[in-house]
N, C-alpha and C. Protein backbone atom coordinates (compact mmCIF):
# COMPACT_ATOMS: atom_id res chain seq x y z
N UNK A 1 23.06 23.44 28.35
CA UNK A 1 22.36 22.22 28.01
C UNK A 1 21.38 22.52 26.88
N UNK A 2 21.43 21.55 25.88
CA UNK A 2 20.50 21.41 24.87
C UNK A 2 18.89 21.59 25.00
N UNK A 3 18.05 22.04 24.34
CA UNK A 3 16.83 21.21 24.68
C UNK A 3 15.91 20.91 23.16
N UNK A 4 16.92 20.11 22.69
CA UNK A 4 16.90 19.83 21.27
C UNK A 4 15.94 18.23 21.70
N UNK A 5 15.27 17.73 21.30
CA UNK A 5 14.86 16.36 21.66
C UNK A 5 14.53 15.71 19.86
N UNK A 6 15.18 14.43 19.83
CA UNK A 6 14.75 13.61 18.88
C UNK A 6 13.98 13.53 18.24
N UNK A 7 13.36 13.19 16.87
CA UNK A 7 12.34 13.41 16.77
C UNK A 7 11.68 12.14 16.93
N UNK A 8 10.50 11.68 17.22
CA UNK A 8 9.68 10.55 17.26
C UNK A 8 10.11 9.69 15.64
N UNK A 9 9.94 8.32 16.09
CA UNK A 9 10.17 7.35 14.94
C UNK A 9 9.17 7.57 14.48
N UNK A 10 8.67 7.41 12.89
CA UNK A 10 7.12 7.44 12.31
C UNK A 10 6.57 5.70 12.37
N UNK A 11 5.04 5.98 12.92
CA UNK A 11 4.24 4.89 12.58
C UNK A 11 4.51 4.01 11.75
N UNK A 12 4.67 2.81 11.87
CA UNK A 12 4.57 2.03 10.30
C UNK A 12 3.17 1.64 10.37
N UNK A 13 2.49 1.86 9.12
CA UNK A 13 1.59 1.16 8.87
C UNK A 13 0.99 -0.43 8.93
N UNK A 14 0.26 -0.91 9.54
CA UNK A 14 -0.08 -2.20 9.64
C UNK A 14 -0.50 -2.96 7.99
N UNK A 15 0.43 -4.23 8.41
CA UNK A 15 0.02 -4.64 6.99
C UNK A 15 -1.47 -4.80 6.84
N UNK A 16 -1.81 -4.92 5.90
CA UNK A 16 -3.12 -5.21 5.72
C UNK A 16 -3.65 -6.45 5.38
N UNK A 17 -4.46 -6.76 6.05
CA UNK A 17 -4.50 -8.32 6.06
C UNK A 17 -6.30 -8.53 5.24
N UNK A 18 -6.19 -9.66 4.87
CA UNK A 18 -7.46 -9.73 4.06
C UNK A 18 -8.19 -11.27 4.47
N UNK A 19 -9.32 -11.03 5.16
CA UNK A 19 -10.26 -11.89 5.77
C UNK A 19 -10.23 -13.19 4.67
N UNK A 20 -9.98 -14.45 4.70
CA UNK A 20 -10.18 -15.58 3.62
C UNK A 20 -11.97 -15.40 3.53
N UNK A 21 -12.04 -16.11 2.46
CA UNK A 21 -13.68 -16.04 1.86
C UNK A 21 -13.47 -18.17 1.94
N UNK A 22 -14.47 -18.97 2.77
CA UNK A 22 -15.15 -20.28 2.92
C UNK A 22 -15.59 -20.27 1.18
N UNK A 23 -15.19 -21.02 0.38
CA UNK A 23 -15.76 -21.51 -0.65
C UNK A 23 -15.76 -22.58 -1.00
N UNK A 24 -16.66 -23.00 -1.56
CA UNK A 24 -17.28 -24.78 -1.84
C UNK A 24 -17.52 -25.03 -3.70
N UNK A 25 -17.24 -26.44 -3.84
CA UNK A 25 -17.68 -26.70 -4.95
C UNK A 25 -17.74 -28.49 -4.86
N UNK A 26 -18.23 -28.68 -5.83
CA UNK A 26 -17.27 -30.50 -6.10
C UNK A 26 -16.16 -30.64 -6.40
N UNK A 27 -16.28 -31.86 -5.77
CA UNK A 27 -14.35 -32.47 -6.72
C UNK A 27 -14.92 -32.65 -7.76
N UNK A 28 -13.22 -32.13 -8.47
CA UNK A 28 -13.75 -33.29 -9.72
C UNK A 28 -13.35 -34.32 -10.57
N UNK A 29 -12.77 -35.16 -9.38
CA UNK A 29 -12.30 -36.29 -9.51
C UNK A 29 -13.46 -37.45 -8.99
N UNK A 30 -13.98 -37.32 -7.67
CA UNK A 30 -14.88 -38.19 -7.30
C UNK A 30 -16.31 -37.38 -6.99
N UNK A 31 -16.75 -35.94 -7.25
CA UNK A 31 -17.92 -35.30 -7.24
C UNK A 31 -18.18 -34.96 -5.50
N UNK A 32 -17.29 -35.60 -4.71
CA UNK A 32 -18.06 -34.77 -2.94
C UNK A 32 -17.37 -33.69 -3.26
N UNK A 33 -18.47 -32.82 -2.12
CA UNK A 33 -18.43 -31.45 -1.91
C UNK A 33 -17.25 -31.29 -1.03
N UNK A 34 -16.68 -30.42 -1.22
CA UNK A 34 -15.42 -29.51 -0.81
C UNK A 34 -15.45 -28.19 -0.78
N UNK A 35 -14.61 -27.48 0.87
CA UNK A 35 -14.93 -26.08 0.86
C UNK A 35 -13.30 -26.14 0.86
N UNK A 36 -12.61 -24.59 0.62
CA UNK A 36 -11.65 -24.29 0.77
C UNK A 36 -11.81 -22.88 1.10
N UNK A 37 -10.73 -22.10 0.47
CA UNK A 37 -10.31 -21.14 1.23
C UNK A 37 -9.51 -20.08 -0.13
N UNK A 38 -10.76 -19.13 -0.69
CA UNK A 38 -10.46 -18.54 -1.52
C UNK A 38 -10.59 -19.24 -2.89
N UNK A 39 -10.99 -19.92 -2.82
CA UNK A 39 -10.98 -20.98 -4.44
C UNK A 39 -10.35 -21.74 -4.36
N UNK A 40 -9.48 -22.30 -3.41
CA UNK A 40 -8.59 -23.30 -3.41
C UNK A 40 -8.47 -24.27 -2.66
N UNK A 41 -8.87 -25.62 -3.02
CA UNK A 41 -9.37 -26.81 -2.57
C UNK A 41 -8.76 -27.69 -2.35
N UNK A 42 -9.10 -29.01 -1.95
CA UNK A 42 -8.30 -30.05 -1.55
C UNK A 42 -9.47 -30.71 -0.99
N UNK A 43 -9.23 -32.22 -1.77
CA UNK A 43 -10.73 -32.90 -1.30
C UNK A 43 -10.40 -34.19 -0.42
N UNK A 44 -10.27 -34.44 0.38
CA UNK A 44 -10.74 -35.26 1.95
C UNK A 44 -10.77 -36.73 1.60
N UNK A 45 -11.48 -36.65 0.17
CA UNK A 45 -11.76 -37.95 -0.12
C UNK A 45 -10.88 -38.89 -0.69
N UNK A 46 -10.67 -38.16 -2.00
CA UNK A 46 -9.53 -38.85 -3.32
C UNK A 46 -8.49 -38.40 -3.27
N UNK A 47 -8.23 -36.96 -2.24
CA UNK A 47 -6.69 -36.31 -2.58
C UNK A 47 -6.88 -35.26 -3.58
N UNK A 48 -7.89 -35.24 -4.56
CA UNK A 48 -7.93 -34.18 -5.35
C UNK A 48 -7.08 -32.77 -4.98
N UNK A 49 -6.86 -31.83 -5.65
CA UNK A 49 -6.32 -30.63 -5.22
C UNK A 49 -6.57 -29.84 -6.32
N UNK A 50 -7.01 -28.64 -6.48
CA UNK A 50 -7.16 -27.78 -7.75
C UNK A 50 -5.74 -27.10 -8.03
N UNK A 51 -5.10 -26.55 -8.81
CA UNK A 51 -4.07 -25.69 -9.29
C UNK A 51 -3.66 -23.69 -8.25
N UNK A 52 -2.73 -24.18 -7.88
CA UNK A 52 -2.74 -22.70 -6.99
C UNK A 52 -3.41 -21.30 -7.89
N UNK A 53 -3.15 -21.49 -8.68
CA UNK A 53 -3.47 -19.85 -9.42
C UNK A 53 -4.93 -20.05 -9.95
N UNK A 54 -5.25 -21.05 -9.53
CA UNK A 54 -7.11 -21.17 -9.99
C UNK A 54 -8.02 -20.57 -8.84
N UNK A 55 -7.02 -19.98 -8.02
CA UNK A 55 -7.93 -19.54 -6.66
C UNK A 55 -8.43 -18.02 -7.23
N UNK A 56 -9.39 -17.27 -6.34
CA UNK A 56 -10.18 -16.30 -6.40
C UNK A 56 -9.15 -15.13 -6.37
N UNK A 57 -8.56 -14.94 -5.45
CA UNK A 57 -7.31 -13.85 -5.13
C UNK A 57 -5.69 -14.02 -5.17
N UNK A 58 -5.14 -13.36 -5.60
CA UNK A 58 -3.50 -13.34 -5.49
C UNK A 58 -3.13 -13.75 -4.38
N UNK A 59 -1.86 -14.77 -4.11
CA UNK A 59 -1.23 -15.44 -2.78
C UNK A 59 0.06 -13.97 -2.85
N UNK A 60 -0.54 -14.04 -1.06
CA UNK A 60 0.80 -13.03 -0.83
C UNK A 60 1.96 -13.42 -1.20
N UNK A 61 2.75 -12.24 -1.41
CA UNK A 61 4.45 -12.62 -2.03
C UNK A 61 5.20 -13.34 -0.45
N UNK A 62 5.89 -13.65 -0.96
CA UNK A 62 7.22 -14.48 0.32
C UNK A 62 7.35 -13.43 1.27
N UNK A 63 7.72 -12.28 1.28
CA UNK A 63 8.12 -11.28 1.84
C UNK A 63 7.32 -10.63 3.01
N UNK A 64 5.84 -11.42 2.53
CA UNK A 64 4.62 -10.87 3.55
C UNK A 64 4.36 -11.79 4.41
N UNK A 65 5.26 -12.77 4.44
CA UNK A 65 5.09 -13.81 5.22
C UNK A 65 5.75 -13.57 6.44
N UNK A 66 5.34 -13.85 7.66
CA UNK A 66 6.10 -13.31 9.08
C UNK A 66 7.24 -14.11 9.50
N UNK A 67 6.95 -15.41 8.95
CA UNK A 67 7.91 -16.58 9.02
C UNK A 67 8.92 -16.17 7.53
N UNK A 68 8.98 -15.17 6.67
CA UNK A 68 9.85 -14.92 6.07
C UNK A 68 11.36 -14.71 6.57
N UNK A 69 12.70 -15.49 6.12
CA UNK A 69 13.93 -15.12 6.60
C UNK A 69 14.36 -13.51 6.70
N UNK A 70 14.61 -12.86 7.56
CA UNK A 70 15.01 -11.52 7.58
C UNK A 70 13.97 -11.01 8.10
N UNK A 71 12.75 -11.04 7.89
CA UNK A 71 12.07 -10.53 8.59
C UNK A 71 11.81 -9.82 9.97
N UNK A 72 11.92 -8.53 10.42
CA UNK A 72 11.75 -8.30 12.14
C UNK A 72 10.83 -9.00 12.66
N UNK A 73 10.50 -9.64 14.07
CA UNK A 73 9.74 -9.83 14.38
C UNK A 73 8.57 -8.41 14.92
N UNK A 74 7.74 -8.27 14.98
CA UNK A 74 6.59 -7.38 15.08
C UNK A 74 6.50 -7.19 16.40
């Protein structure tokens, strides 16, 4: 008999996830205050919405998404 044993699978690293930052400004379509989420807004009032890439930080790629197709579940 053997006493060869497998070797252990390696750790995967946990993705790294990054806390959103509460940020506020005016619209500026009708001037109320609006908070969002990283620089990126949407105002309550008029519908306003700022431009995705006007936010503070890079949007994760598709792939980092858990609801991505193919994805394992965790």
């Amino acid at each position: 008999m053997s006493s060869w044993r497998p070797e252990p699978e390696p750790e995967r690293a946990a993705p790294v996830t990054r806390a959103p930052e509460i940020t506020t400004t005016a619209c500026r379509e009708c001037g109320a205050q609006v908070a969002g989420l990283n620089g990126r807004y949407a105002c309550g009032v008029c519908g306003w919405v700022n431009p995705w890439w006007e936010g503070s930080n890079t949007l994760p790629a598709a792939e980092e998404d858990p609801d991505y197709p193919g994805t394992a579940p965790a």
